[in-house]
Protein backbone atom coordinates (compact mmCIF):
# COMPACT_ATOMS: atom_id res chain seq x y z
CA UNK A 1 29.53 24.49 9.55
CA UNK A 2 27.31 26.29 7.18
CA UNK A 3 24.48 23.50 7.67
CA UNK A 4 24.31 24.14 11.10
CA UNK A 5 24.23 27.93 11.17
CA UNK A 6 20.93 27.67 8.21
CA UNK A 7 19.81 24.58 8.82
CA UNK A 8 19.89 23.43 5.59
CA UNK A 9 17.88 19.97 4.94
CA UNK A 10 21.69 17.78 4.02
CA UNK A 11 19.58 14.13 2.99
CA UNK A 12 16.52 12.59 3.18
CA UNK A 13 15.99 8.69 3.56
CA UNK A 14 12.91 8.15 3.00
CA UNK A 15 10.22 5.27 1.47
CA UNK A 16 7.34 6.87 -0.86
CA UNK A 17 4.13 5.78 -1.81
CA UNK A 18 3.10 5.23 -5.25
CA UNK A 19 -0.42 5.81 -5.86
CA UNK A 20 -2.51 7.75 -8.08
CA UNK A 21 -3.16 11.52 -7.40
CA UNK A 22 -6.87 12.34 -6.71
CA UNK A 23 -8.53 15.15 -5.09
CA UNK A 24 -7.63 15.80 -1.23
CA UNK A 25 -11.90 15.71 -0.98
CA UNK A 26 -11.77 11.95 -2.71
CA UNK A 27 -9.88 10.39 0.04
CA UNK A 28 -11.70 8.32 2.84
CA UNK A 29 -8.77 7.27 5.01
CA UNK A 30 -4.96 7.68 4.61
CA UNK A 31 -4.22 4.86 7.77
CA UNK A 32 -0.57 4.32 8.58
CA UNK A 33 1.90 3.05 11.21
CA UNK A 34 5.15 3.27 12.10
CA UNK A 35 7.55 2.69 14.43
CA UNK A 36 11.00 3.32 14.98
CA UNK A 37 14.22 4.05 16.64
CA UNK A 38 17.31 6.30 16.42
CA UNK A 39 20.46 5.16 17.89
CA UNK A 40 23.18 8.03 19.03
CA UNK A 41 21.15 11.40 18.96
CA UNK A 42 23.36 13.48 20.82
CA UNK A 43 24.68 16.23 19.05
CA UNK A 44 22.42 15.45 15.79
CA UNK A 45 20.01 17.80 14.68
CA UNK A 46 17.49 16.30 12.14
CA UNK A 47 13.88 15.06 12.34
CA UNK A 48 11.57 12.19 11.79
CA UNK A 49 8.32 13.23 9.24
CA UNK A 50 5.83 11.99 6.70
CA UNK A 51 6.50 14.56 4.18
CA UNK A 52 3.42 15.02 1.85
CA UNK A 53 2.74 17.35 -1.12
CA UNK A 54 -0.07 18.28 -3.24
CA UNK A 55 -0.60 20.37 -6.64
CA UNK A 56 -3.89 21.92 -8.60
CA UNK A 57 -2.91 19.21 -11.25
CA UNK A 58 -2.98 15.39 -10.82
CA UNK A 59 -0.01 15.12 -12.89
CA UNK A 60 2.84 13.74 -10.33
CA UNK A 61 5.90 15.81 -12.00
CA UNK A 62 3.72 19.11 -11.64
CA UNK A 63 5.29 21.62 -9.19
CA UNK A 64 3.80 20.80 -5.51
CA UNK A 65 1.62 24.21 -4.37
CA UNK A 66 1.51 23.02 -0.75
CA UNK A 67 3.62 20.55 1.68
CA UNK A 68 2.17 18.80 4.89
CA UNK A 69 4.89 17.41 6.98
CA UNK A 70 3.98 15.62 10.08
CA UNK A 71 6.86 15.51 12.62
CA UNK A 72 7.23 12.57 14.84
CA UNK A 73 10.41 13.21 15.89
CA UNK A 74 12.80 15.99 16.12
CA UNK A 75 16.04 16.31 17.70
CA UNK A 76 18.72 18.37 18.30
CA UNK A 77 16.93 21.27 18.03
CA UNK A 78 15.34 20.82 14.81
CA UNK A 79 12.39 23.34 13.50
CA UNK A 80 9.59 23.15 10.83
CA UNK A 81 9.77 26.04 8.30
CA UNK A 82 7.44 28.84 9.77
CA UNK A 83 6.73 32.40 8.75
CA UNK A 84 6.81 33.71 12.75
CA UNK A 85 9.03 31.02 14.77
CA UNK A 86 6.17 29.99 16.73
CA UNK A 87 2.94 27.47 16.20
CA UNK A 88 0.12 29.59 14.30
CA UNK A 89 -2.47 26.68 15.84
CA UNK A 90 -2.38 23.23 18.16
CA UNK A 91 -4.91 20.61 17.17
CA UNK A 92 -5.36 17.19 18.85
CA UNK A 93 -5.35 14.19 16.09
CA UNK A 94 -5.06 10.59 16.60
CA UNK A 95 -4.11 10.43 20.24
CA UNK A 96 -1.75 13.36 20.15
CA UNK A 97 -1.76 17.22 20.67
CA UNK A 98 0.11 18.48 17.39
CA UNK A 99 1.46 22.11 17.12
CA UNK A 100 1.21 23.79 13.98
CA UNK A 101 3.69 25.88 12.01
CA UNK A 102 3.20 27.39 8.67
CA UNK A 103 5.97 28.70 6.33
CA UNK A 104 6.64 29.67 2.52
CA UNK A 105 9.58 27.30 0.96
CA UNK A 106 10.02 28.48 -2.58
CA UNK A 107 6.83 28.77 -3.92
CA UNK A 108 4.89 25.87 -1.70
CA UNK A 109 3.02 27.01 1.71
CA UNK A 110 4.20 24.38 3.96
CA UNK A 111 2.00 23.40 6.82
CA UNK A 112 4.08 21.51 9.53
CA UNK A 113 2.68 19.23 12.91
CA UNK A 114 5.00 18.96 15.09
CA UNK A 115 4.41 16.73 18.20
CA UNK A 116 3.36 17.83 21.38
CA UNK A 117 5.61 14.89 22.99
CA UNK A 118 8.36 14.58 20.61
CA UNK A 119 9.92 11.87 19.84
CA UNK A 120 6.94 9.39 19.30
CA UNK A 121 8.37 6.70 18.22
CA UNK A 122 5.54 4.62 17.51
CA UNK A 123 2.06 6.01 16.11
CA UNK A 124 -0.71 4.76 14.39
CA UNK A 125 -3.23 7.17 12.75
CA UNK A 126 -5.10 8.41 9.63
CA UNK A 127 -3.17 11.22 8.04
CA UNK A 128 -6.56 12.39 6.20
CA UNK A 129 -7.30 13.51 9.42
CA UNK A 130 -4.18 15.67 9.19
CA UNK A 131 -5.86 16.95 5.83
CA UNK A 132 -9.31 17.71 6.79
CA UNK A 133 -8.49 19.45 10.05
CA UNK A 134 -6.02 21.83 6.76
CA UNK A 135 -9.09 22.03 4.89
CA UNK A 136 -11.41 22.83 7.39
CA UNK A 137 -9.33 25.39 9.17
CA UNK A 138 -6.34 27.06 7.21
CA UNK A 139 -7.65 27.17 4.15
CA UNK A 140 -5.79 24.33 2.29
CA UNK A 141 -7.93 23.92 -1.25
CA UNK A 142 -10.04 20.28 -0.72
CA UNK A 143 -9.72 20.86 -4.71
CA UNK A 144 -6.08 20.11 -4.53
CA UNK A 145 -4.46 16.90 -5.82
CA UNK A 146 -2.44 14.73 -3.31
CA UNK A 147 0.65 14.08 -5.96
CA UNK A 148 3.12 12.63 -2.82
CA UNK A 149 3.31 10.54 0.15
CA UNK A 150 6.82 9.89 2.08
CA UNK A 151 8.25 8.96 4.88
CA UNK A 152 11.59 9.52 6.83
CA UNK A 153 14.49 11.51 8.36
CA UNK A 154 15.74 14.87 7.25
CA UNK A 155 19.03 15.41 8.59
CA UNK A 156 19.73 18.90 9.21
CA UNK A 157 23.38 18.48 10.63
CA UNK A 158 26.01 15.85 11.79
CA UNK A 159 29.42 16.94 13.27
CA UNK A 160 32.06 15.02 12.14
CA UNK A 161 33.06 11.79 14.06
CA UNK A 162 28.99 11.46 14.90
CA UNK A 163 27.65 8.40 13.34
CA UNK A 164 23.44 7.76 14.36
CA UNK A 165 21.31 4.68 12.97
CA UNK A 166 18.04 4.56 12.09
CA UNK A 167 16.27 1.18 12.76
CA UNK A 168 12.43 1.43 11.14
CA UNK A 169 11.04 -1.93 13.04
CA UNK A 170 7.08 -1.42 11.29
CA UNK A 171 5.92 1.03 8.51
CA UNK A 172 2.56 0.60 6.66
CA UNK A 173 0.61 3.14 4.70
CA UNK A 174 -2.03 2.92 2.57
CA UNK A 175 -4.46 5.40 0.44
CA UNK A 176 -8.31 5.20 -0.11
């Protein structure tokens, strides 16, 4: 019962780009899709992000200084990380209002959209645009390197007996 009362992250499934790290300034586009669905969400709590993380050094082991998460889905009551509870910001980005959250975890700022309309369960868009709306307006460093790219669930809690599938139908992502 711990997990539920802290909400501690228990997994994540997830599929992760491998690319190499250049400058969040350097990139043109960041285009994905995906679509999915989640069988049996009652009484889950857990959500449905890209997760993406990014570090004053190219080198992909180096210690990530700031993580963008980009929630499609969240469920049971699931939360970003955030300093105050509430959104600090709402933006509106590929064909959805997103509100934002910001948080420390460890030493990383994280920077969480959550959507508007959650659960989307299928979305196309450019998650640079997620990036430059950072730079231009909370002060995420343009000189920063993006290190990680990845996509999936987080879940947060499960009671026992509870059994949900995830069924990921179409997933593309790409870097430029």
């Amino acid at each position: 019962m711990a997990y539920l009362e802290v909400r501690h992250v228990m997994s994540y499934a997830n599929a992760a780009l491998i690319f190499t790290p250049k400058k969040l300034c350097a990139f043109s586009t960041i285009p994905t899709t995906w679509k999915y669905t989640y069988s049996n969400t009652n009484n889950m709590v857990a959500n449905f992000a890209y997760d993406i993380f990014t570090s004053s050094t190219s080198s992909t082991s180096a210690t990530p200084e700031y993580e963008i998460m980009i929630w499609l889905g969240a469920y049971g009551g699931a939360g970003p990380i955030s300093s105050t509870g509430s959104a600090i910001a709402s933006t509106y980005i590929d064909g959805i209002i997103w509100n934002l959250y910001e948080g420390p975890n460890s030493q990383m700022t994280v920077f969480s959209f959550v959507a508007s309309n959650a659960p989307v369960t299928s979305w196309s868009g450019d998650i640079n645009n997620f990036i430059k709306y950072l730079t231009g307006n909370q002060g995420l460093p343009s000189s920063q390197y993006l290190i990680t790219v990845e996509a999936g669930t987080e879940p947060f809690t499960n009671p026992t007996g509870v059994t949900s599938k995830l069924s990921v139908t179409e997933y593309s992502i790409a870097v430029n």
